[in-house]
Protein backbone atom coordinates (compact mmCIF):
# COMPACT_ATOMS: atom_id res chain seq x y z
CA UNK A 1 0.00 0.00 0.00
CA UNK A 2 2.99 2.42 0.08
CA UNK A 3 2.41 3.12 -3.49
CA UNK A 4 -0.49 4.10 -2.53
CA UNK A 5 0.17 6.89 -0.23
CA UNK A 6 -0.72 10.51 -0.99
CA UNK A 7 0.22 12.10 2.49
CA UNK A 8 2.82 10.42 4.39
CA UNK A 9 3.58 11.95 7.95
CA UNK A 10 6.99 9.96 10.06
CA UNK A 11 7.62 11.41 13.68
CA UNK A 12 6.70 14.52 13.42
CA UNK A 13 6.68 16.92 16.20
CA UNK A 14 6.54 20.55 16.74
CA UNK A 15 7.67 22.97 19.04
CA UNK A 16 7.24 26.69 19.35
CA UNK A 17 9.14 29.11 21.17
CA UNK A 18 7.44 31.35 23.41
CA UNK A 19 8.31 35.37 24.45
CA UNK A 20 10.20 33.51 27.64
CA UNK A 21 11.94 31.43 25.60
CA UNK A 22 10.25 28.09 26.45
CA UNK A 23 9.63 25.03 24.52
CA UNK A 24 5.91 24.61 23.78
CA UNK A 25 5.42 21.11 22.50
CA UNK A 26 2.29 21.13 19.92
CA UNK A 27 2.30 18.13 18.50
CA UNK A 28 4.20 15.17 19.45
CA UNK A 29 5.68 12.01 17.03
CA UNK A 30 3.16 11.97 14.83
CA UNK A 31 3.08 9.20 12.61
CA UNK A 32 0.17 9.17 9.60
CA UNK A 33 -0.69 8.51 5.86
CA UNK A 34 -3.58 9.95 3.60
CA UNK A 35 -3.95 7.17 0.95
CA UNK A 36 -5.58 7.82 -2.34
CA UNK A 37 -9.31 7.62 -2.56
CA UNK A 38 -9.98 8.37 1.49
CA UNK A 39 -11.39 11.31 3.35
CA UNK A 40 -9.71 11.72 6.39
CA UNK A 41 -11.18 13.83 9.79
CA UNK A 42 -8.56 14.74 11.85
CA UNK A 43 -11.20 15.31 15.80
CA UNK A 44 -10.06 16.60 18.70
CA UNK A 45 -10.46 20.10 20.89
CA UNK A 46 -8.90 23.15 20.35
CA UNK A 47 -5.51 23.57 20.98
CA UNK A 48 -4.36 19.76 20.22
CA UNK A 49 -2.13 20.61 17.19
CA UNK A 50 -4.49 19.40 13.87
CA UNK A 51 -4.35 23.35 12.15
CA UNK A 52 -0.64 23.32 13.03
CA UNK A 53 -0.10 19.40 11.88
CA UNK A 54 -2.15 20.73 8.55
CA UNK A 55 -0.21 23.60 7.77
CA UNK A 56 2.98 21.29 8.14
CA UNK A 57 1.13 19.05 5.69
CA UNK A 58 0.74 22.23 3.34
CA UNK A 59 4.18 23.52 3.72
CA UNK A 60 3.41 26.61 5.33
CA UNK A 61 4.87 25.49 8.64
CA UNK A 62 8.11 23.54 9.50
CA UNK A 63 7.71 20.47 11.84
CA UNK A 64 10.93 20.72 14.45
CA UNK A 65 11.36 17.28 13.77
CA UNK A 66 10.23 14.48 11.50
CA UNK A 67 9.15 14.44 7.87
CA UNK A 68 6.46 15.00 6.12
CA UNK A 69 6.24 13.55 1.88
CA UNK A 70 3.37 13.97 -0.60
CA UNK A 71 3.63 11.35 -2.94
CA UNK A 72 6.68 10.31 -1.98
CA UNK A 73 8.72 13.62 -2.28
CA UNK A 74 9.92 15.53 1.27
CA UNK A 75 7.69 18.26 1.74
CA UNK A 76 9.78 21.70 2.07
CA UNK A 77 8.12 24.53 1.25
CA UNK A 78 4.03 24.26 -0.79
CA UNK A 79 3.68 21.87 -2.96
CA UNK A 80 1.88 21.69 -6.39
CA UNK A 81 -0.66 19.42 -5.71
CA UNK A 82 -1.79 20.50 -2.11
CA UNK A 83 -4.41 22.95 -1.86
CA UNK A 84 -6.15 24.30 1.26
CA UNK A 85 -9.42 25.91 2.44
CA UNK A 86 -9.18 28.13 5.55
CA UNK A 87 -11.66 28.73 8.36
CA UNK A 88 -11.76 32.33 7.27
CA UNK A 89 -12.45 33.41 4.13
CA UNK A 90 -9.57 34.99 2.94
CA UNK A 91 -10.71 36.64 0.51
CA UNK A 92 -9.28 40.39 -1.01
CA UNK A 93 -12.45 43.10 -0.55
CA UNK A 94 -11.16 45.00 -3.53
CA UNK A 95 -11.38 41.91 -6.13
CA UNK A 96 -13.95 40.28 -7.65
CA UNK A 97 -15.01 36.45 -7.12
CA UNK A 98 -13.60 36.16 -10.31
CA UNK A 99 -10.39 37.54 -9.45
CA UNK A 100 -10.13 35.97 -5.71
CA UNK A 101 -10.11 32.90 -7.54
CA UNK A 102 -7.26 33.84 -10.00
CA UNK A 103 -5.21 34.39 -7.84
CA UNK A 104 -3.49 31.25 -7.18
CA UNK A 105 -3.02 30.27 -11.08
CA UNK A 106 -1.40 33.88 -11.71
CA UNK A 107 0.92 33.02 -9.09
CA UNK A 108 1.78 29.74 -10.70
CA UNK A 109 2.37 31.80 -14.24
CA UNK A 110 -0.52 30.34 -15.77
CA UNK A 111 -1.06 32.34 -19.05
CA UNK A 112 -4.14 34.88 -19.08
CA UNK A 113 -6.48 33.06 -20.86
CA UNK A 114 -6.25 29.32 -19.60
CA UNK A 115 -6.40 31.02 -16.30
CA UNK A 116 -9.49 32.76 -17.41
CA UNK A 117 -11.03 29.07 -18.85
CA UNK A 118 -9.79 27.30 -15.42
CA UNK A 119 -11.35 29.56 -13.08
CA UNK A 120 -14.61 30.10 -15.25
CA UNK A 121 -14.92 26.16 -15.23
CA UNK A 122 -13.95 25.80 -10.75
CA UNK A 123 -16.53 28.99 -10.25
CA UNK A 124 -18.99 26.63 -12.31
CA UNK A 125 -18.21 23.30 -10.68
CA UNK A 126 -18.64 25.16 -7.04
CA UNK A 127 -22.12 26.65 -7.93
CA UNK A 128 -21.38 30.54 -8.34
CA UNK A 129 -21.88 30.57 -11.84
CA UNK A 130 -23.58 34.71 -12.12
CA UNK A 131 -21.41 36.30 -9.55
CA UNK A 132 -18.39 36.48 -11.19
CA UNK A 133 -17.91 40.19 -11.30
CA UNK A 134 -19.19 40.07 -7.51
CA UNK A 135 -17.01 41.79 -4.80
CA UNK A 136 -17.41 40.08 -1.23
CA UNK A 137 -19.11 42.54 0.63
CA UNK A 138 -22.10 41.31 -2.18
CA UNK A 139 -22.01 37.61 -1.11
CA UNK A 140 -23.62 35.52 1.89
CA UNK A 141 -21.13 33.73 3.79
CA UNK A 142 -21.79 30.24 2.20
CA UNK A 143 -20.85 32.07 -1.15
CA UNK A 144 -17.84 33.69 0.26
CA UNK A 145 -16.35 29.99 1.22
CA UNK A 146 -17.42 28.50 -2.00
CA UNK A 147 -15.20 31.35 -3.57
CA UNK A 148 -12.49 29.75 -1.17
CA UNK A 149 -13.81 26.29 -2.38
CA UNK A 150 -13.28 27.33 -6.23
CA UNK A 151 -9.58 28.92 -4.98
CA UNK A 152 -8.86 26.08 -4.16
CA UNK A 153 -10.15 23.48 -6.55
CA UNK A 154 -8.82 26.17 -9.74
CA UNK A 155 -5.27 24.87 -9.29
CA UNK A 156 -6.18 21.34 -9.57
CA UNK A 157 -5.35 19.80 -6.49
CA UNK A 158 -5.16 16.01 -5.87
CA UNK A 159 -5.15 16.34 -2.26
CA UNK A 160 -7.75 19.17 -0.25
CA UNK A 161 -6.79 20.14 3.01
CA UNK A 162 -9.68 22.08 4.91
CA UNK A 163 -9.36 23.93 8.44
CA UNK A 164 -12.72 23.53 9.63
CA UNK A 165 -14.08 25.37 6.67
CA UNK A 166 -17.71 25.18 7.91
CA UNK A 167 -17.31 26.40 11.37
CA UNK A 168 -17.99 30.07 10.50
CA UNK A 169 -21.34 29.03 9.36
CA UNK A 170 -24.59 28.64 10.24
CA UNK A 171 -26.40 24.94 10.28
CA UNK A 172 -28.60 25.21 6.73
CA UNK A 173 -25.37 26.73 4.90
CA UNK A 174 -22.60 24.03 6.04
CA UNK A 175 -25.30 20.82 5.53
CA UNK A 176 -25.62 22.34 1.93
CA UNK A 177 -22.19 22.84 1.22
CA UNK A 178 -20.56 20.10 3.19
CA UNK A 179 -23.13 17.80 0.67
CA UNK A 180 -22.23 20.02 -2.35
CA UNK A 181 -18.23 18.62 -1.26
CA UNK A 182 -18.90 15.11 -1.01
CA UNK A 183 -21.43 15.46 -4.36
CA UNK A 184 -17.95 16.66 -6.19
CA UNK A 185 -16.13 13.75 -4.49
CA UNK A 186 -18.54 10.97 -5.64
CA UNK A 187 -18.83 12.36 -8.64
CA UNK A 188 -14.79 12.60 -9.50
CA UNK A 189 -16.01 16.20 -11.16
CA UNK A 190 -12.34 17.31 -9.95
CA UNK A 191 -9.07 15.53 -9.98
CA UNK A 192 -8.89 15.53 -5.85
CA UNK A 193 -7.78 11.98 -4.84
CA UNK A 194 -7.83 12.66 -1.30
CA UNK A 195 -8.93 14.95 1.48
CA UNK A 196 -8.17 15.61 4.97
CA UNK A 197 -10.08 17.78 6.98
CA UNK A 198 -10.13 19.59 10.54
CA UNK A 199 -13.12 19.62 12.65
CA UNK A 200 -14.74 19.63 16.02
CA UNK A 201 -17.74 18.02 15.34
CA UNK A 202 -18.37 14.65 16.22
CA UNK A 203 -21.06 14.14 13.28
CA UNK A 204 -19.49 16.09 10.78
CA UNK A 205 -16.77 13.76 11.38
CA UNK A 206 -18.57 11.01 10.50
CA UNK A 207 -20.73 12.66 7.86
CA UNK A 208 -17.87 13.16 5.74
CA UNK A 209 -15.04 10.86 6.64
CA UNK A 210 -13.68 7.37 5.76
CA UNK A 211 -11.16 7.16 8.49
CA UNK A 212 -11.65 9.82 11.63
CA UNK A 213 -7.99 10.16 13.90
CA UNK A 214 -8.86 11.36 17.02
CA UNK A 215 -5.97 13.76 18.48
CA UNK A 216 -5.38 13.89 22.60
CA UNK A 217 -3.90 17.23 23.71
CA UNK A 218 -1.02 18.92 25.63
CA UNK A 219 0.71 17.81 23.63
CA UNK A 220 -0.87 16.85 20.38
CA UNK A 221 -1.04 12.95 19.86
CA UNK A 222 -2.90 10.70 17.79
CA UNK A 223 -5.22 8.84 20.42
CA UNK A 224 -6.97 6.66 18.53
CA UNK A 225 -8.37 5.81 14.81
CA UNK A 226 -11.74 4.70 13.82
CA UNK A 227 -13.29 3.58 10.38
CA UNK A 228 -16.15 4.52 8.99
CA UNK A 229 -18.04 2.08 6.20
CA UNK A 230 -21.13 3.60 5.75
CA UNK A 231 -22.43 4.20 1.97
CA UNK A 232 -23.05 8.27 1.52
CA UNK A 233 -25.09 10.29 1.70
CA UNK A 234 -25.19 9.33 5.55
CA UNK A 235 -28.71 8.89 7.84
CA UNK A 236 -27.61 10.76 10.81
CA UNK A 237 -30.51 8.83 12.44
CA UNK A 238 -29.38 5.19 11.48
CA UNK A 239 -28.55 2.63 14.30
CA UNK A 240 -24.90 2.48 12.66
CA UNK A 241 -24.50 6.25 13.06
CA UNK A 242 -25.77 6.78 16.53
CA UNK A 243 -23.24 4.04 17.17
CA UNK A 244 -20.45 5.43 15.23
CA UNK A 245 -20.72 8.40 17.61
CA UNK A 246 -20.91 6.35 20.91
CA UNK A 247 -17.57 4.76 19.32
CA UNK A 248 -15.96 8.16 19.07
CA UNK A 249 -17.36 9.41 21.99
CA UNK A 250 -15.72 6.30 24.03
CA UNK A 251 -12.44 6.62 22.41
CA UNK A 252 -12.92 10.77 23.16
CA UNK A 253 -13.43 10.07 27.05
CA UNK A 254 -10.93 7.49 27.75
CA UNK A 255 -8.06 9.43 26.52
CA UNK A 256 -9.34 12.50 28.26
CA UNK A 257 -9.79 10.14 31.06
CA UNK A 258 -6.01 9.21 31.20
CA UNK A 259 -5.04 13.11 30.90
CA UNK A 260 -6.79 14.10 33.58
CA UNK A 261 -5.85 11.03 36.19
CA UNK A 262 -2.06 12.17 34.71
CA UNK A 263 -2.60 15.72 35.80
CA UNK A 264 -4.39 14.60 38.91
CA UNK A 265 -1.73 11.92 39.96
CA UNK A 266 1.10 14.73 39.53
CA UNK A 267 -0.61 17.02 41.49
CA UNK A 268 -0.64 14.41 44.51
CA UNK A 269 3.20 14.68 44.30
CA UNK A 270 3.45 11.45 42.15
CA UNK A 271 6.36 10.96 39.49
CA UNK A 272 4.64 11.17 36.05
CA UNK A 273 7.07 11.35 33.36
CA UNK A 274 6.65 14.25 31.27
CA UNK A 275 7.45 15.81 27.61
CA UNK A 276 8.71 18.61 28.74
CA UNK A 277 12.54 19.16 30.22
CA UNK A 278 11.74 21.60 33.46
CA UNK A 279 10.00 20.72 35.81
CA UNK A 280 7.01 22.10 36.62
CA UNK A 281 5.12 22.56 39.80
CA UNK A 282 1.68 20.89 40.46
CA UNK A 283 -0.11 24.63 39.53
CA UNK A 284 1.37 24.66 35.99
CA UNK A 285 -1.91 22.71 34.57
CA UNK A 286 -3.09 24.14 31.21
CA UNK A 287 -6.80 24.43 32.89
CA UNK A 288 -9.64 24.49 30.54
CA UNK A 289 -11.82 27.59 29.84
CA UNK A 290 -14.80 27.21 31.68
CA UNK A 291 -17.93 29.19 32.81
CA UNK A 292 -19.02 28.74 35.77
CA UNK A 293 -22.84 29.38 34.64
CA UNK A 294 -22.09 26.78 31.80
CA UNK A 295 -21.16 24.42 34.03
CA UNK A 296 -24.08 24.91 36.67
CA UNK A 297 -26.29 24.33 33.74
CA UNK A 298 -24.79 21.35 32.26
CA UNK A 299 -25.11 20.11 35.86
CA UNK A 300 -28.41 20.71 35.68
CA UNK A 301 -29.26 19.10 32.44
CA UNK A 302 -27.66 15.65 33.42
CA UNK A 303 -30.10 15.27 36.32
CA UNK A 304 -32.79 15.06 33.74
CA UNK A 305 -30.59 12.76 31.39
CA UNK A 306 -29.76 10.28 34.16
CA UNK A 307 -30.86 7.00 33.89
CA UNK A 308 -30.07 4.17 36.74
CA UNK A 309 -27.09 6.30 37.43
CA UNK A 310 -25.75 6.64 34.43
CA UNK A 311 -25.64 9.08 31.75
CA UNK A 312 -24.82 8.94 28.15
CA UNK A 313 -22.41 11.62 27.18
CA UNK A 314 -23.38 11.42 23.12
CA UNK A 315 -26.97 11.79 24.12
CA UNK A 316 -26.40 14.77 26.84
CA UNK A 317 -23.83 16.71 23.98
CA UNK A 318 -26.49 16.46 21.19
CA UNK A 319 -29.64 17.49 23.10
CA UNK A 320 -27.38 20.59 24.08
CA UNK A 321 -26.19 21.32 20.46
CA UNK A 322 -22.22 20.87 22.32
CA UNK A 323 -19.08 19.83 19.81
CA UNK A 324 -16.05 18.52 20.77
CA UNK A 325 -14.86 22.24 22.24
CA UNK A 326 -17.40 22.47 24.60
CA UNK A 327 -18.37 19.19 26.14
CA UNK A 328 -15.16 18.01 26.93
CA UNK A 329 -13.74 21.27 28.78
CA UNK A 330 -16.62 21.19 30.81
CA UNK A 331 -16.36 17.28 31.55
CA UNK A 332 -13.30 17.94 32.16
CA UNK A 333 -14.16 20.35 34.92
CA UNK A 334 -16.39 18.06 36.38
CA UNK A 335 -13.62 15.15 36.70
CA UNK A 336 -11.30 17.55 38.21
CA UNK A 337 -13.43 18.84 40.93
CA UNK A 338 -14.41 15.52 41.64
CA UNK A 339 -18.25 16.41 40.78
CA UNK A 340 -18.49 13.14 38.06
CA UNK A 341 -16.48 10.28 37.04
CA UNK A 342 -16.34 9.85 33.10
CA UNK A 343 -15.78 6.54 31.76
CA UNK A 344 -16.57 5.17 28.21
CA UNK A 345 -18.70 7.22 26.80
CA UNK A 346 -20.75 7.28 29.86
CA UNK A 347 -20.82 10.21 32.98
CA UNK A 348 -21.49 9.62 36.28
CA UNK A 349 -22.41 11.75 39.39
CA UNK A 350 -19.90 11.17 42.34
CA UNK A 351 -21.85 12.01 45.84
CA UNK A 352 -20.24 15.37 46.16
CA UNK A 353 -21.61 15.98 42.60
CA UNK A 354 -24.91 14.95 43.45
CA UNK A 355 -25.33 17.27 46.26
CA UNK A 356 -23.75 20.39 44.43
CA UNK A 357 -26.69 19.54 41.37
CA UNK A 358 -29.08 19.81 44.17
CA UNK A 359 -27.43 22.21 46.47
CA UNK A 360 -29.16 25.83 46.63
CA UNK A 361 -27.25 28.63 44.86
CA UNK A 362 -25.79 29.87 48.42
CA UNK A 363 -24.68 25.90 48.95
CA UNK A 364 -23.26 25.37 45.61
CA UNK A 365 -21.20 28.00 46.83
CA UNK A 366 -19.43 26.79 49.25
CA UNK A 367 -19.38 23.46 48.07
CA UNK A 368 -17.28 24.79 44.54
CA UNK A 369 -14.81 26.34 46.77
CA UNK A 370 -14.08 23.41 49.60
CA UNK A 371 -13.40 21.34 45.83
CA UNK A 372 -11.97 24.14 44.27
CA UNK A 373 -9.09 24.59 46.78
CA UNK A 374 -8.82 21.13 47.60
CA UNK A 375 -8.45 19.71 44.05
CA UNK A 376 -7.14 22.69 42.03
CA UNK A 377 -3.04 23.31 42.49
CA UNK A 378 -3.85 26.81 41.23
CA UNK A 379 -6.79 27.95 43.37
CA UNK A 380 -4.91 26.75 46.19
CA UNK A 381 -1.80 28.25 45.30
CA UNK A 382 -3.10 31.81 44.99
CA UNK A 383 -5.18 31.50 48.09
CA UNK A 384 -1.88 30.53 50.13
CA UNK A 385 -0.23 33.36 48.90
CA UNK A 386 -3.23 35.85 49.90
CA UNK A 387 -3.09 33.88 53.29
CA UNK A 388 0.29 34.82 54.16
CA UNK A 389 0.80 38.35 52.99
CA UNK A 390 0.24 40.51 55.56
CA UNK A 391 -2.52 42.93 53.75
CA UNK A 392 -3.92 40.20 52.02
CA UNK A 393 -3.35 40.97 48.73
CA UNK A 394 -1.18 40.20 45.51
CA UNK A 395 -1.11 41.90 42.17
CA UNK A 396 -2.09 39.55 38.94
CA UNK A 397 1.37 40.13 37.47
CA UNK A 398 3.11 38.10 40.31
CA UNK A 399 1.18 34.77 38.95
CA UNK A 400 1.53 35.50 35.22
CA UNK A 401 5.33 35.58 35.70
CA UNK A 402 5.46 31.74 37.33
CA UNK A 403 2.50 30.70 34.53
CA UNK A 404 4.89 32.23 32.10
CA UNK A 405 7.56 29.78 32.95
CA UNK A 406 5.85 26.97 31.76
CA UNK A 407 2.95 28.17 29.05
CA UNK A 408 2.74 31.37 26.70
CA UNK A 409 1.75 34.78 27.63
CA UNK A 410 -1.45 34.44 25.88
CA UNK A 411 -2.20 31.12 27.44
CA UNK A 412 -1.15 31.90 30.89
CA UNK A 413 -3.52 35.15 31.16
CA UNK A 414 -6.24 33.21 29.64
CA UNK A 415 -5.04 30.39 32.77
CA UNK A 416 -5.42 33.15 35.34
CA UNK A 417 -8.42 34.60 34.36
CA UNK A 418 -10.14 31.30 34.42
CA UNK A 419 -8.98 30.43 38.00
CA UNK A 420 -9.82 34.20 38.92
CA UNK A 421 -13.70 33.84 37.62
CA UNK A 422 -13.71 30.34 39.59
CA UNK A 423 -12.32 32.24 42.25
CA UNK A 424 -14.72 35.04 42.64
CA UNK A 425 -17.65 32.69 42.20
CA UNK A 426 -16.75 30.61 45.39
CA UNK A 427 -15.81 33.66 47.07
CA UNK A 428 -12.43 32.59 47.85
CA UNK A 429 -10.83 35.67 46.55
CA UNK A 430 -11.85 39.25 45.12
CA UNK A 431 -10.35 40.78 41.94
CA UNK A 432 -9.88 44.55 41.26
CA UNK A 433 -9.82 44.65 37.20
CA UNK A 434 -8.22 48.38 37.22
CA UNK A 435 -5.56 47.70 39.76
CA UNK A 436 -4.83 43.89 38.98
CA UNK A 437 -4.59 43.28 42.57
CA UNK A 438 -6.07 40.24 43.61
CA UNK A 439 -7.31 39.62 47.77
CA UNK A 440 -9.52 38.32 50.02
CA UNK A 441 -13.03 38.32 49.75
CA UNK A 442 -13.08 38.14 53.47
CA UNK A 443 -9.77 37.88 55.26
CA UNK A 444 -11.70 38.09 58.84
């Protein structure tokens, strides 16, 4: 099957240096292939490396070690061959769609008029045949990514790359486009022999997708792989689909089951071998970005999913309307306060859990803040600090400097304003926003 092999991806990690000069680790030994004929979903949250593991793919992005081939040839710079669609749209206000889509055959030095016959012909294929002499500001934004669509397709790619190039749009616009895609893929209407695409959502993931690889994070690993045979266009309604999703949804929860034990048996002062070199002290957790009102309210809503104890994750995400960015922070929440155990696809209540979902606002309270010092390093941390200085208080800066030894100044202020919000809701500290000073709700 070698031969075979559009995309092929040996140990490849990457690194990024932060401001204070620390090694981030993105993505870790990544070994993959995109063979020909296969659409590929690369799942996972935010933040686990598949945009950065793309752009590597595209050549827009160096891995720090490892190689990347298409077709057999080390990838170096972008290839002829590879074409991508972005999240945003990209495109140049002051051009027309015609032009936008130009764009990438003038750079190539493709002669006026085969340009002019190619791009007439990709604007055509991609449905926006009558708004070729539309400018942007004129088009909805389902039109404005099928002029990224027809971009892309114009240079005759045989392998599509696409960074969630849906999520910017509403429901009624990405079900007619993502089937407009896989229409041109049946079809063979274009000379694209494979495609890999990012997303966060479980069922577009299986929508679209022959093989989905489901990425872990911090850092970026391929978890697990799962296959889907199902004949398109797919019944999101069929037996095999609902159970395609409990699949993912079990291989989704047991890796972010073994992160958070990880993180939980480090902070317990156990040896956990780790990725990075320095070593870190048990606050230096990349926490997730969490509301407390969210939470509360997902709380809520799994009282009324619970059945004989047990509630089905799949089932609680979809009556919600939650992807992969939002249930799984917030599960994650829930395992780390020690509010639910998560297990298979499945959620449970633990008893403290139980009586914070039934607590009264005043009780949930004090309950989130007996958890939230007890089981998170950070919250505990701070509140030590406020403890022993004599007035009480501690400006913001004095925590982003130790976060900043360990994560990026963009992560570690969004790290300290989470644990400040979870902070002011349990009353364990106060925050002035104009001063930066952090203290004591009540020091008496």
């Amino acid at each position: 099957m070698e031969n075979s092999n559009l995309i092929k991806i040996e140990n490849v990690s990457k690194s990024f240096v932060s401001a204070e000069n620390q090694d981030l680790l993105v993505l870790d030994t990544i070994n993959f292939a995109l063979q020909e004929g296969e659409i590929v979903t690369l799942l996972g949250k935010s933040g686990s490396g598949k945009s950065t593991l793309l752009r590597i793919i595209a050549g827009l992005v160096k891995p720090s070690a490892g190689n990347t081939y298409y077709r057999g040839k080390a990838i170096h710079s972008p290839a002829q061959g590879i074409a991508m669609v972005f999240q945003s749209f990209a495109l140049l206000p002051w051009l027309t769609v015609l032009e936008n889509v130009e764009l990438g055959l003038e750079a190539l030095g493709v002669e006026p008029a085969e340009r002019r016959r190619r791009t007439l012909k990709a604007i055509d294929t991609i449905g926006l045949d009558g708004f070729e002499s539309a400018y942007p500001k004129e088009l909805s934004g389902g039109m404005r990514q099928r002029v990224g669509f027809a971009r892309a397709l114009v240079v005759d790619p045989d392998v599509l790359l696409m960074d969630e190039p849906f999520s910017a749009l509403d429901i009624l616009t990405t079900d007619n486009l993502r089937s407009d895609l896989l229409d041109l893929w049946e079809s063979k209407r274009t000379r694209i022999k494979g495609i890999l695409c990012v997303t966060h959502d479980i069922e577009e993931a299986i929508l679209m997708a022959n093989r989905i690889v489901i990425f872990a994070s911090d850092p970026g690993k391929i978890q697990a792989e799962i296959i889907v045979d199902l004949p398109y266009p797919r019944d999101t309604e069929s037996l095999e689909f609902r159970e395609l999703i409990d699949k993912v949804y079990v291989a989704m929860t047991t890796s972010e089951r073994a992160r958070v034990t990880k993180a939980k048996a480090k902070a317990a002062g156990f040896s956990i071998p780790e990725t990075k070199t320095a070593e870190q002290p048990e606050y230096a957790y990349r926490l997730p970005e969490v509301d407390i009102s969210e939470l509360t309210g997902l709380v809520e809503a799994m009282e009324d999913h619970e059945v004989d104890g047990v509630i089905n994750l799949a089932e609680l995400a979809e009556s919600l309307h939650l992807d992969v960015n939002n249930v799984f922070p917030l599960t994650e929440v829930l395992d780390m306060l020690r509010f639910a155990k998560i297990n298979e696809g499945e959620i449970r209540f633990t008893e403290s859990g139980k009586r914070f979902a039934n607590a009264t606002i005043l009780e949930r309270k004090l309950i989130f803040a007996q958890h939230l010092l007890q089981y998170i390093p950070l919250a505990k941390h701070i509140r030590d600090v406020l403890d022993k200085t004599s007035n009480h208080r501690a400006n913001e800066d004095i925590f982003l400097e130790e976060l900043q030894n360990y994560f990026s100044e963009d992560e570690s202020d969004r790290i300290l304003r989470t644990i400040i919000d979870w902070g002011r809701y349990a009353e364990i500290l106060a925050y002035d926003y104009d001063s930066g000073s952090l203290s004591l709700e009540n020091p008496q």
